[in-house]
Protein backbone atom coordinates (compact mmCIF):
# COMPACT_ATOMS: atom_id res chain seq x y z
CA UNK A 1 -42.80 1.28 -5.29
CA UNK A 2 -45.08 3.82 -7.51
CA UNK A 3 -48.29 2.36 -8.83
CA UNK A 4 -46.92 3.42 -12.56
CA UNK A 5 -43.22 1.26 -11.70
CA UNK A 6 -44.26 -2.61 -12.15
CA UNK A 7 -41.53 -5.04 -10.89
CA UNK A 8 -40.91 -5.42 -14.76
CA UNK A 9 -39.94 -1.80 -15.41
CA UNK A 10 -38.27 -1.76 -12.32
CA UNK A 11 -36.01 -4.70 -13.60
CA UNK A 12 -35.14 -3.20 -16.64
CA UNK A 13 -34.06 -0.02 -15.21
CA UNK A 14 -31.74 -2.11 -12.87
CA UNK A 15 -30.38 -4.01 -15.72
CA UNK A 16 -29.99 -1.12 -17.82
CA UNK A 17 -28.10 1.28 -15.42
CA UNK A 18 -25.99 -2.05 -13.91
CA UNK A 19 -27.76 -2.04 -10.30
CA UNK A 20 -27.68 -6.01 -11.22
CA UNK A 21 -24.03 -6.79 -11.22
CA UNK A 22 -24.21 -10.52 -10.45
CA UNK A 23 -24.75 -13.10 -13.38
CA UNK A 24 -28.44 -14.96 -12.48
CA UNK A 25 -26.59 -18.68 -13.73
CA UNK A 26 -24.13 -17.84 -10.72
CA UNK A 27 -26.66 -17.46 -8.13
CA UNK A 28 -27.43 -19.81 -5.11
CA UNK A 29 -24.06 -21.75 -4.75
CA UNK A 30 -24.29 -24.94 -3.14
CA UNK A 31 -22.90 -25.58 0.62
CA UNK A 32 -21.18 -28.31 -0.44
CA UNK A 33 -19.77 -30.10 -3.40
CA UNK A 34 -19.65 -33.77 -4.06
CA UNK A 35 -15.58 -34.31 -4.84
CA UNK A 36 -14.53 -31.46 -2.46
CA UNK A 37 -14.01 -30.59 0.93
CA UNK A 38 -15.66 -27.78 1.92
CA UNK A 39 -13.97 -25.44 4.53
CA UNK A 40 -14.67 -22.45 6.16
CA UNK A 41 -12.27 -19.62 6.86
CA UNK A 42 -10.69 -21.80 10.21
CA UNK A 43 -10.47 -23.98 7.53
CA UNK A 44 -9.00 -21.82 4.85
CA UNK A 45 -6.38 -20.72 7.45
CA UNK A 46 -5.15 -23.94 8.76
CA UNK A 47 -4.36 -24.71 4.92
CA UNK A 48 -2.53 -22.13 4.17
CA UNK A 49 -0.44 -23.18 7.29
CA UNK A 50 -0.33 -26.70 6.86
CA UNK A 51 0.02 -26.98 2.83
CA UNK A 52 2.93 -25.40 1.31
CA UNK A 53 1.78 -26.54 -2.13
CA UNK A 54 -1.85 -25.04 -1.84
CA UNK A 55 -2.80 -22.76 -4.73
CA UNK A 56 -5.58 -20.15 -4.11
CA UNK A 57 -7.62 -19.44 -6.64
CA UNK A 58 -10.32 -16.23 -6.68
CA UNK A 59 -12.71 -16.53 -8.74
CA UNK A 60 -14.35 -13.07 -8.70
CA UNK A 61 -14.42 -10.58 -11.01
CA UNK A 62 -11.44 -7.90 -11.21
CA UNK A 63 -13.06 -5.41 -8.81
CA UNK A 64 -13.59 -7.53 -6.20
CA UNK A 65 -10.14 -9.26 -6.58
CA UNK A 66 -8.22 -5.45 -6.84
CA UNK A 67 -10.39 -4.24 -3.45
CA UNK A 68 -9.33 -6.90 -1.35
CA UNK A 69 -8.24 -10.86 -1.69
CA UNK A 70 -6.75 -13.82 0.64
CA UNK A 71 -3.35 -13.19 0.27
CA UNK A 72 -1.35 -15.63 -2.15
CA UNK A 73 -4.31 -15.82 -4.37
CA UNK A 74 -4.33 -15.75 -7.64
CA UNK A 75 -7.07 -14.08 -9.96
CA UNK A 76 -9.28 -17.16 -12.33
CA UNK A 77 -12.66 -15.64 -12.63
CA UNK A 78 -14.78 -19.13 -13.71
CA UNK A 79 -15.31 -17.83 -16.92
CA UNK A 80 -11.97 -18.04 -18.06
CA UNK A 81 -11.66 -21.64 -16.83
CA UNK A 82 -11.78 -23.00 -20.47
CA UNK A 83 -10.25 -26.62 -20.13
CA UNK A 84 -7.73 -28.66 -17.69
CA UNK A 85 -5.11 -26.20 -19.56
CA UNK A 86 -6.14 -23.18 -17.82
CA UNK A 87 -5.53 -25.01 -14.55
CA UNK A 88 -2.20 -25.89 -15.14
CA UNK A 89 -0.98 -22.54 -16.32
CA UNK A 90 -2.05 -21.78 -13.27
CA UNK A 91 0.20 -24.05 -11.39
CA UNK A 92 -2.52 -26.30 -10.39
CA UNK A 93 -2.18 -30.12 -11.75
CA UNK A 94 -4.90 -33.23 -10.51
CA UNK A 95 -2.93 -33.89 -7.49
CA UNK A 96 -2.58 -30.21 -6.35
CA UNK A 97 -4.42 -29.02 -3.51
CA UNK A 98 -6.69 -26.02 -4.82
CA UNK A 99 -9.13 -23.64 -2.81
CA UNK A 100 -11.44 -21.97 -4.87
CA UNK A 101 -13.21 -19.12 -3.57
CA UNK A 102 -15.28 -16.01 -4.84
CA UNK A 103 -18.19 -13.70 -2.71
CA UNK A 104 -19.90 -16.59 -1.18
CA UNK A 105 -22.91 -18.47 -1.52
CA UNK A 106 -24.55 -15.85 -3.49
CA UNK A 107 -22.22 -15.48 -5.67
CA UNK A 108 -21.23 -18.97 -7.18
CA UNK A 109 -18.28 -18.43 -9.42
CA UNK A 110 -16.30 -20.97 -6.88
CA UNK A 111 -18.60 -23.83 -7.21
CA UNK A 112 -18.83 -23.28 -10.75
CA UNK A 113 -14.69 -23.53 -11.23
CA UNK A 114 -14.78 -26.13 -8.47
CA UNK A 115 -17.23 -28.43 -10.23
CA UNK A 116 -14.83 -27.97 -13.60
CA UNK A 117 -12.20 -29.07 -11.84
CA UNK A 118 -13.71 -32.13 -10.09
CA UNK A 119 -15.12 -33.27 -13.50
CA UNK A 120 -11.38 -33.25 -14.99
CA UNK A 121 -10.04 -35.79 -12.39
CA UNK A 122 -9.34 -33.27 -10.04
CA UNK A 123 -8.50 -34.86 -5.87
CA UNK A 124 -7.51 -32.67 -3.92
CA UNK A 125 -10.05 -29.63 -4.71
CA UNK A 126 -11.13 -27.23 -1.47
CA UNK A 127 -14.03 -25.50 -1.64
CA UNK A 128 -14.82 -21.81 0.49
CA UNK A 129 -18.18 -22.12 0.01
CA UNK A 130 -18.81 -18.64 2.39
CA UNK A 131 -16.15 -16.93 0.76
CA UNK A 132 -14.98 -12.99 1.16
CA UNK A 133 -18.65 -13.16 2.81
CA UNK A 134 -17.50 -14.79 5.43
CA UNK A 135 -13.73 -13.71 5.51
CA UNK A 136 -14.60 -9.99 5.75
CA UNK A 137 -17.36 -10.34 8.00
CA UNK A 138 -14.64 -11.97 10.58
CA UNK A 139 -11.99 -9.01 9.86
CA UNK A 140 -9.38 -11.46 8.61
CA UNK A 141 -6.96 -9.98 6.52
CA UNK A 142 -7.12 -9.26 2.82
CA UNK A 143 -4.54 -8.20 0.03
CA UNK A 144 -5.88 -5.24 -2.02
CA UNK A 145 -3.88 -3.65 -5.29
């Protein structure tokens, strides 16, 4: 870094040209969740296989949902995630298995919609804490429109 470019100006010109993409409240997921099972993509697969009922829910931004998602998964960024309501437009009642996923453990929008859900009485809530990380680092298959 030049001597004249502190960190500080150097964070401002990141925020100002949108080099920092990622919300700072969303960083640093958690592994795990208290109130959900936490799976990894083996995981992830064999429920999709085994649970015709499942309901996939990405919680990314449009971007990363348009270049490439799990397929059967529906678009719920965590910000939109507004009350129990949301949910069940979304075909996803307190008894209905749900995976939430987004980018991974840096990212945190899952554990974030996850955590809403578990506080609303939610049971059956699945949680890919690794995320697209993880599923396109192992060349599974992804969705993309």
């Amino acid at each position: 870094m030049p001597q004249n470019l502190t960190r500080r100006s150097a964070l401002s010109i990141a925020l100002a040209f949108g080099f920092l993409a990622a919300p700072i409240a969303h960083a640093n997921a958690p592994e795990t969740l208290p109130g959900a099972t936490t799976v990894d993509a083996e995981g992830v697969i064999e429920l999709i296989m085994n649970t015709p009922d499942l309901v996939i829910l990405d919680n990314r931004r449009e971007g990363d949902y348009a270049a490439g998602h799990i397929d059967g998964a529906i678009r719920l960024i965590d910000d939109d995630i507004t009350g129990v309501d949301v949910l069940v437009a979304h075909g996803v009642n307190a008894d209905t298995p749900v995976l939430f996923y987004c980018n991974g453990l840096s990212c945190g929008r899952a554990a974030e919609a996850a955590q809403m859900a578990i506080g609303w009485g939610y049971s059956n809530v699945y949680y890919y804490a690794l995320g697209m990380s993880e599923w396109n680092s192992l060349g599974l298959p992804v969705v993309s429109h």
